[in-house]
N, C-alpha and C. Protein backbone atom coordinates (compact mmCIF):
# COMPACT_ATOMS: atom_id res chain seq x y z
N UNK A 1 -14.67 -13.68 4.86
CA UNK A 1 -14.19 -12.37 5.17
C UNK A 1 -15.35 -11.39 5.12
N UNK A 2 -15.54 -10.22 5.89
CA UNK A 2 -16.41 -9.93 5.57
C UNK A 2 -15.92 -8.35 4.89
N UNK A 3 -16.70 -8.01 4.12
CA UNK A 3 -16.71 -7.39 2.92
C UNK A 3 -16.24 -5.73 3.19
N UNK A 4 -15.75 -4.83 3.00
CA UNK A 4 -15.23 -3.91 2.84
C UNK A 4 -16.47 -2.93 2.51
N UNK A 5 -16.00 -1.66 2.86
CA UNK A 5 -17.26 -0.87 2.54
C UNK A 5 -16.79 -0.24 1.15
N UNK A 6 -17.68 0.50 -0.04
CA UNK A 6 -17.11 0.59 -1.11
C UNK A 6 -16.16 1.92 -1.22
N UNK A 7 -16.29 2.80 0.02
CA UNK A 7 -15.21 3.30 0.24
C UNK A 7 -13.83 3.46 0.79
N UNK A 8 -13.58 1.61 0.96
CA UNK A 8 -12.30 1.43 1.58
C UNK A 8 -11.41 1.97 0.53
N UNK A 9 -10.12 2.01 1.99
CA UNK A 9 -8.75 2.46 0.75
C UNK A 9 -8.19 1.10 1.24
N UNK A 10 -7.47 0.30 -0.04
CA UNK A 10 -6.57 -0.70 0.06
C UNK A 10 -5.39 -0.48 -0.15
N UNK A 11 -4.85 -0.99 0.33
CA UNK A 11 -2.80 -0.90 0.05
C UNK A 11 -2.47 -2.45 -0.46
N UNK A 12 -2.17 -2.29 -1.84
CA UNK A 12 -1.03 -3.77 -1.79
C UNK A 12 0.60 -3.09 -1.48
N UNK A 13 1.09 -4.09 -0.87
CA UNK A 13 2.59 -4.27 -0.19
C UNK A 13 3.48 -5.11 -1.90
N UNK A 14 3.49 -4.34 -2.60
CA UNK A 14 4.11 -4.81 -3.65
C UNK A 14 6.02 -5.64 -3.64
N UNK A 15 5.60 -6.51 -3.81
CA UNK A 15 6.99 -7.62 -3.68
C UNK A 15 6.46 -8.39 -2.78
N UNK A 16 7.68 -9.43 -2.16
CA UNK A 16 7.46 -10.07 -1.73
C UNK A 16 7.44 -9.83 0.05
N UNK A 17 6.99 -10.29 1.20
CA UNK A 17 6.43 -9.96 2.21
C UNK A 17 6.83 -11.63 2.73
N UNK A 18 7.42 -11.64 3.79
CA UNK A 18 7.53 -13.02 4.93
C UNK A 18 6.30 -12.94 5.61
N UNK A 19 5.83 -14.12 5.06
CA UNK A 19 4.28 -14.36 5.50
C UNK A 19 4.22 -15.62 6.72
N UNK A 20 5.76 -15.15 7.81
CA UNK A 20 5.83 -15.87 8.63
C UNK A 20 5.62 -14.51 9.87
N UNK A 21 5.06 -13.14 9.30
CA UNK A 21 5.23 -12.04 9.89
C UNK A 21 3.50 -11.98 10.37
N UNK A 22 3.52 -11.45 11.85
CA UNK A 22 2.28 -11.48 12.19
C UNK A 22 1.62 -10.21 12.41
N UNK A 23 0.61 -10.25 13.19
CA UNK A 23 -0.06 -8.67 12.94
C UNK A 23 0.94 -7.46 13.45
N UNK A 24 1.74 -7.34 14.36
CA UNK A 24 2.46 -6.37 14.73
C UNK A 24 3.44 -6.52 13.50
N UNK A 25 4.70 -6.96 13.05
CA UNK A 25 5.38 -7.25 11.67
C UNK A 25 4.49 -6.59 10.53
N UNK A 26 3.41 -6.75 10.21
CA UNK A 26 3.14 -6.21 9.37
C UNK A 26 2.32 -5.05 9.67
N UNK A 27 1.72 -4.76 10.54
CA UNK A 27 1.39 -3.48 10.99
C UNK A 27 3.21 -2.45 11.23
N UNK A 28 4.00 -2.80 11.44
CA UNK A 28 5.41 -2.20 11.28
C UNK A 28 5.40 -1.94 9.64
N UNK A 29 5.32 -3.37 8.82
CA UNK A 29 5.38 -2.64 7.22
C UNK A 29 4.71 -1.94 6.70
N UNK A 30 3.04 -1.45 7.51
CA UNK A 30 2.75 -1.25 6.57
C UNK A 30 2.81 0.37 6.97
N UNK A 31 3.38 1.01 8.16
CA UNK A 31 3.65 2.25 8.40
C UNK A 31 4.87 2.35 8.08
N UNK A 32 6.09 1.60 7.81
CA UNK A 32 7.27 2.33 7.41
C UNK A 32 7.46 1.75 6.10
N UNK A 33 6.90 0.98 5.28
CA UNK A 33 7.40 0.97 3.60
C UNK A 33 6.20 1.33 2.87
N UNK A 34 4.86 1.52 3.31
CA UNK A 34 3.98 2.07 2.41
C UNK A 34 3.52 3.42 3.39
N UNK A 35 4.11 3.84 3.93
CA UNK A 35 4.04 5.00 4.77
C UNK A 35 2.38 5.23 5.44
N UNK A 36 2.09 4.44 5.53
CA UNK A 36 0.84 4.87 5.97
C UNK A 36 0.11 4.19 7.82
N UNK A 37 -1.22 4.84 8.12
CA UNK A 37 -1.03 4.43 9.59
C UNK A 37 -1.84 3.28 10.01
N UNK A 38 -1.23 2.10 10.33
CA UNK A 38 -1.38 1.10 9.81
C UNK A 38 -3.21 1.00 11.22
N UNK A 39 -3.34 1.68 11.42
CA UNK A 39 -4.71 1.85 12.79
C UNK A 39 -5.32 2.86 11.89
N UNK A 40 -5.26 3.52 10.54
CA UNK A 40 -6.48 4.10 9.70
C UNK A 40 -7.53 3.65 9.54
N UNK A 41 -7.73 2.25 9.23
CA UNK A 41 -9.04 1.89 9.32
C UNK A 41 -8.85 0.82 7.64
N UNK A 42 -7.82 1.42 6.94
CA UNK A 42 -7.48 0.88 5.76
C UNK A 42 -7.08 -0.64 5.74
N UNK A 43 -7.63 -0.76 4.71
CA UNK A 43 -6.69 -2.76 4.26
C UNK A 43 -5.35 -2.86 3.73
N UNK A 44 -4.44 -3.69 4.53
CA UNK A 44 -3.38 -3.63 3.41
C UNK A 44 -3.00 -4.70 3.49
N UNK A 45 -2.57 -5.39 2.20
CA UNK A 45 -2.17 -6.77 1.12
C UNK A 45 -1.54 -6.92 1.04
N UNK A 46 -0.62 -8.46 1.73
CA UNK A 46 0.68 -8.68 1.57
C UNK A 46 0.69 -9.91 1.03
N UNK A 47 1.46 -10.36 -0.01
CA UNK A 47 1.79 -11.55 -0.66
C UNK A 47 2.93 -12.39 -0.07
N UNK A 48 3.27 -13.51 -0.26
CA UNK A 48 4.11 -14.50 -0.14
C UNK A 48 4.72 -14.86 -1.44
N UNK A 49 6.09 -15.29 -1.49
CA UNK A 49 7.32 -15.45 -2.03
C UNK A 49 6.41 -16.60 -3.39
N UNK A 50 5.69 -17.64 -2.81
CA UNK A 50 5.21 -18.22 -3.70
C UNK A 50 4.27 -18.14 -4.51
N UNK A 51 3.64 -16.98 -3.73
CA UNK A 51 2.17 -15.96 -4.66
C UNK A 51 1.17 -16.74 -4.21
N UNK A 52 0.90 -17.86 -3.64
CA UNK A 52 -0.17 -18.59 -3.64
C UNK A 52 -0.95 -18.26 -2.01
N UNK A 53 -0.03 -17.19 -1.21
CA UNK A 53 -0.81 -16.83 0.03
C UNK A 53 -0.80 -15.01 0.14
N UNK A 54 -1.76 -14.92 0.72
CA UNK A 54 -2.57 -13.24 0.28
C UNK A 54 -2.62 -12.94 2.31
N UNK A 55 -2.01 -12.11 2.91
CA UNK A 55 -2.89 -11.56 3.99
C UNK A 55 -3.42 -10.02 4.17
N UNK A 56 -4.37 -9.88 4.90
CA UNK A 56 -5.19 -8.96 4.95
C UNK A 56 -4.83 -8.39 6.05
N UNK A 57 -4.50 -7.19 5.96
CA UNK A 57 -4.68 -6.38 7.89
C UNK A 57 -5.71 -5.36 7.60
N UNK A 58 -6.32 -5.58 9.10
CA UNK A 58 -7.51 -4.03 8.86
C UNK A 58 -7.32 -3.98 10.34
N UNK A 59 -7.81 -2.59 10.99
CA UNK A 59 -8.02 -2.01 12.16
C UNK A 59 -9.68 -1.67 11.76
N UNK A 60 -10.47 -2.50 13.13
CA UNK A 60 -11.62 -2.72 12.86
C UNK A 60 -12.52 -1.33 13.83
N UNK A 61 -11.31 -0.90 14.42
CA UNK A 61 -12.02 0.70 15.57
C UNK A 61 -11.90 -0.14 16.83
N UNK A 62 -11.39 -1.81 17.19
CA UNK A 62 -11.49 -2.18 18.35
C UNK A 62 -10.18 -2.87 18.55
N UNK A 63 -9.87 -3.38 17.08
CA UNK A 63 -8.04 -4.28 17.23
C UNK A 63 -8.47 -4.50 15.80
N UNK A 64 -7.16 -5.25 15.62
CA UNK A 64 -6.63 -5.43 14.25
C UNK A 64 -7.14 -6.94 13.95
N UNK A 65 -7.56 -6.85 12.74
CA UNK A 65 -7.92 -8.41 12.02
C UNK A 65 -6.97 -8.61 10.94
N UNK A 66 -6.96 -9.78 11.36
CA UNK A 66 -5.83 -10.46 10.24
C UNK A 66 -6.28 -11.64 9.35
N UNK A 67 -6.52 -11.65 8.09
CA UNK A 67 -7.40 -12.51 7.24
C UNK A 67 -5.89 -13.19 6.19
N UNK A 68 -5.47 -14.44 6.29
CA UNK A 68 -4.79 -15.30 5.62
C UNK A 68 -6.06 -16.24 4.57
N UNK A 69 -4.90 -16.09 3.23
CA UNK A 69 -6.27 -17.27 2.47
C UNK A 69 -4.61 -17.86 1.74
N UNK A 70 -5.18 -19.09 1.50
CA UNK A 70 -3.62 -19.88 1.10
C UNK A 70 -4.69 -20.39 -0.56
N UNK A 71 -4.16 -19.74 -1.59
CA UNK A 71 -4.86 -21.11 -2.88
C UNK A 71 -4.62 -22.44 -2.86
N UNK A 72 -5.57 -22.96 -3.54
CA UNK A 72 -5.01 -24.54 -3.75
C UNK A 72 -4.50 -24.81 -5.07
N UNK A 73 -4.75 -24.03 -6.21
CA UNK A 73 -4.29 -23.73 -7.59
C UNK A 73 -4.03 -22.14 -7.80
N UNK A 74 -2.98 -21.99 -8.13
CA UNK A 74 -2.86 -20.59 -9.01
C UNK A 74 -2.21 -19.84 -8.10
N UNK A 75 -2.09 -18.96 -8.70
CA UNK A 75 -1.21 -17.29 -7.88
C UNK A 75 -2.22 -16.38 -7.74
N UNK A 76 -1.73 -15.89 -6.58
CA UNK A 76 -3.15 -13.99 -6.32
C UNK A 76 -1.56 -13.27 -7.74
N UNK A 77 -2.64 -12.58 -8.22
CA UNK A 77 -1.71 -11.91 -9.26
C UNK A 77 -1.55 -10.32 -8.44
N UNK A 78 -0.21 -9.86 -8.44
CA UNK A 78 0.12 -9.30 -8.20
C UNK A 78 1.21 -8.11 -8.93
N UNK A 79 1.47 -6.96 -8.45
CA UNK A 79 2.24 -6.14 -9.40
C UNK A 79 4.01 -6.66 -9.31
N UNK A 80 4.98 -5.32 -9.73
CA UNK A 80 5.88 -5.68 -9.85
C UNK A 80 6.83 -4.94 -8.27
N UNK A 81 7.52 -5.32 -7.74
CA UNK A 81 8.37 -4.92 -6.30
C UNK A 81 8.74 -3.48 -7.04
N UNK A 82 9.49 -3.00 -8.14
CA UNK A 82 9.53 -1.96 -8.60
C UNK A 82 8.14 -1.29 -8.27
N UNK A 83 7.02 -1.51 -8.06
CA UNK A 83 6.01 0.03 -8.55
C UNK A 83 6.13 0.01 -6.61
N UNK A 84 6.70 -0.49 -5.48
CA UNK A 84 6.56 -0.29 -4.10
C UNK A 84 4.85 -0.24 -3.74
N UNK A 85 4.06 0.28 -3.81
CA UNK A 85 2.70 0.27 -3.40
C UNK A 85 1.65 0.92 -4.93
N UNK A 86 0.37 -0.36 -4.35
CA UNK A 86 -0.41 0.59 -5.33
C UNK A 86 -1.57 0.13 -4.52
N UNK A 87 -2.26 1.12 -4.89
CA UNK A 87 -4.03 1.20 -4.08
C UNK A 87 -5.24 0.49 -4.71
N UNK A 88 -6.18 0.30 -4.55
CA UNK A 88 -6.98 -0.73 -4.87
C UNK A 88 -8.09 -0.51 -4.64
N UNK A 89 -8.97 -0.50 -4.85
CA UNK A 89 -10.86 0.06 -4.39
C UNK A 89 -11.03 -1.09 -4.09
N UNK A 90 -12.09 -1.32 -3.30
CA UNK A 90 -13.17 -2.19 -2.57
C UNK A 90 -13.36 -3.47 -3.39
N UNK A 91 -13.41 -2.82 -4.76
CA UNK A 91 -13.99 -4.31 -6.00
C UNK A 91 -13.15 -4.71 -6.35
N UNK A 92 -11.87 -4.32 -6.62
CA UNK A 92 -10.64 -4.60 -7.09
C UNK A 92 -10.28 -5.91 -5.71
N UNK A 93 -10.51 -5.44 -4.68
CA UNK A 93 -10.05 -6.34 -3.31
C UNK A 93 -10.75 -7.39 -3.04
N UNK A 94 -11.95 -7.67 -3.71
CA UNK A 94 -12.76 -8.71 -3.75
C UNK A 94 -12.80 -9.54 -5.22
N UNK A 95 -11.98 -8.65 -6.28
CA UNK A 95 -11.55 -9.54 -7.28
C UNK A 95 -10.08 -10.45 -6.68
N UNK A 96 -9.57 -9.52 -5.91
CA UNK A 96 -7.79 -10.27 -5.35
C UNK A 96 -8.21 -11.00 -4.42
N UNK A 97 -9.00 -11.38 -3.56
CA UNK A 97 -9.00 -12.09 -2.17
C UNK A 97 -9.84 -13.49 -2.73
N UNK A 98 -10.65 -13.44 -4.20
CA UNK A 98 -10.94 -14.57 -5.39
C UNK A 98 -9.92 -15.11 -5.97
N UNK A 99 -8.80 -14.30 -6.44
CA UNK A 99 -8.06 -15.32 -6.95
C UNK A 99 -7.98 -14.26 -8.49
N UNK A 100 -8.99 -13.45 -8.61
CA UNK A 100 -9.00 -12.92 -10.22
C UNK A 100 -8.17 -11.84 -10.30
N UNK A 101 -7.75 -12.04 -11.25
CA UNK A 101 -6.68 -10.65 -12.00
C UNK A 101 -7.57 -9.24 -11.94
N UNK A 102 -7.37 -8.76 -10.77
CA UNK A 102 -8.13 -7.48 -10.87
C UNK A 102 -7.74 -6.29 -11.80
N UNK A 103 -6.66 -6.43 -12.01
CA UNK A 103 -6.09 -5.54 -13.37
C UNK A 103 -6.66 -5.24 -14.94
N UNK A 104 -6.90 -6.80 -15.24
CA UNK A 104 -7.62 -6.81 -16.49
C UNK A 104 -9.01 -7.59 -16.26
N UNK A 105 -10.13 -7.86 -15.49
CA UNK A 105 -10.99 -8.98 -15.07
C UNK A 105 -11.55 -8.93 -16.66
N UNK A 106 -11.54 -10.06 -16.71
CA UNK A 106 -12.71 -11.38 -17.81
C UNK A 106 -14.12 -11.28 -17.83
N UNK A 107 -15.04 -10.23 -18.15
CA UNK A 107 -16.28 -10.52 -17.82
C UNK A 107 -16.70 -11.19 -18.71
N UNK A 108 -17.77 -11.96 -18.37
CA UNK A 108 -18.21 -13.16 -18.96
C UNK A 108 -19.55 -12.90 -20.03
N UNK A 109 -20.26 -12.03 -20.20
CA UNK A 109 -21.24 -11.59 -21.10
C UNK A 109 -21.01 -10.14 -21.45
N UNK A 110 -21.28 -9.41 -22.24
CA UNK A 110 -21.56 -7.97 -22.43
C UNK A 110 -22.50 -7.66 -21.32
N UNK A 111 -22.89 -6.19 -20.93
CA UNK A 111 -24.30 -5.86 -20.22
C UNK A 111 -25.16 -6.05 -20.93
N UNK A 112 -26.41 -6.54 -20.77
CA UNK A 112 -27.52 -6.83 -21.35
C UNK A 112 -28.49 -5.32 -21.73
N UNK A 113 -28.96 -5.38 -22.84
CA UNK A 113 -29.68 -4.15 -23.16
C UNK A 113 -31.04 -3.84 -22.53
N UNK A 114 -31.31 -2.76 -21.57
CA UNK A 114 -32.89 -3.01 -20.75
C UNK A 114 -33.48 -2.00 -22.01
N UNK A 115 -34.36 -3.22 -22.75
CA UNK A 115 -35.73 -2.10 -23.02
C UNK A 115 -36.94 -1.62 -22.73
């Protein structure tokens, strides 16, 4: 995939999403349940019923790309259908399109002290 600029705005599609829905289907959801225009230029994140498939829509300024990733272990962690949408920065979207809990991430050392 290629990488987001660090001023993207992301949309997750909170709940569950028929991920038998293709770019027009979800370009429809993502202007009438997260109200927004789905040709902004923005990413928005839709999950599957089993959590284990993530798709991506973006409007690239020429047509729409559509990025599917299916896991082979684990769930994309996701919020609850109650919160309807929540937004996401650039790093947060490259912790979710990994597989990592962008909510709470695990870093693996402290920062190192430069003297």
């Amino acid at each position: 995939m290629i990488a987001p600029g660090a001023n993207a705005r992301v949309y997750l599609a909170c709940g569950v999403t028929d991920m038998r829905k293709g770019i027009t289907g979800l370009a429809a959801k993502a202007q009438e349940e997260l109200r927004q225009n789905a040709a902004s230029g923005a990413f928005f994140a839709f999950r599957g019923r089993r959590g284990d498939r993530i798709k991506l829509l973006h409007w690239d300024g020429q047509g729409f790309c559509l990025y599917y990733k299916v896991l082979e272990k684990g769930r994309f962690p996701w919020p609850s259908p109650a919160d309807g949408s929540a937004r996401l920065t650039a790093a947060q979207l490259a912790m979710l399109w990994e597989g990592i809990d962008w909510r709470r991430p695990a870093w693996s050392a402290p920062p190192a002290r430069v003297v």
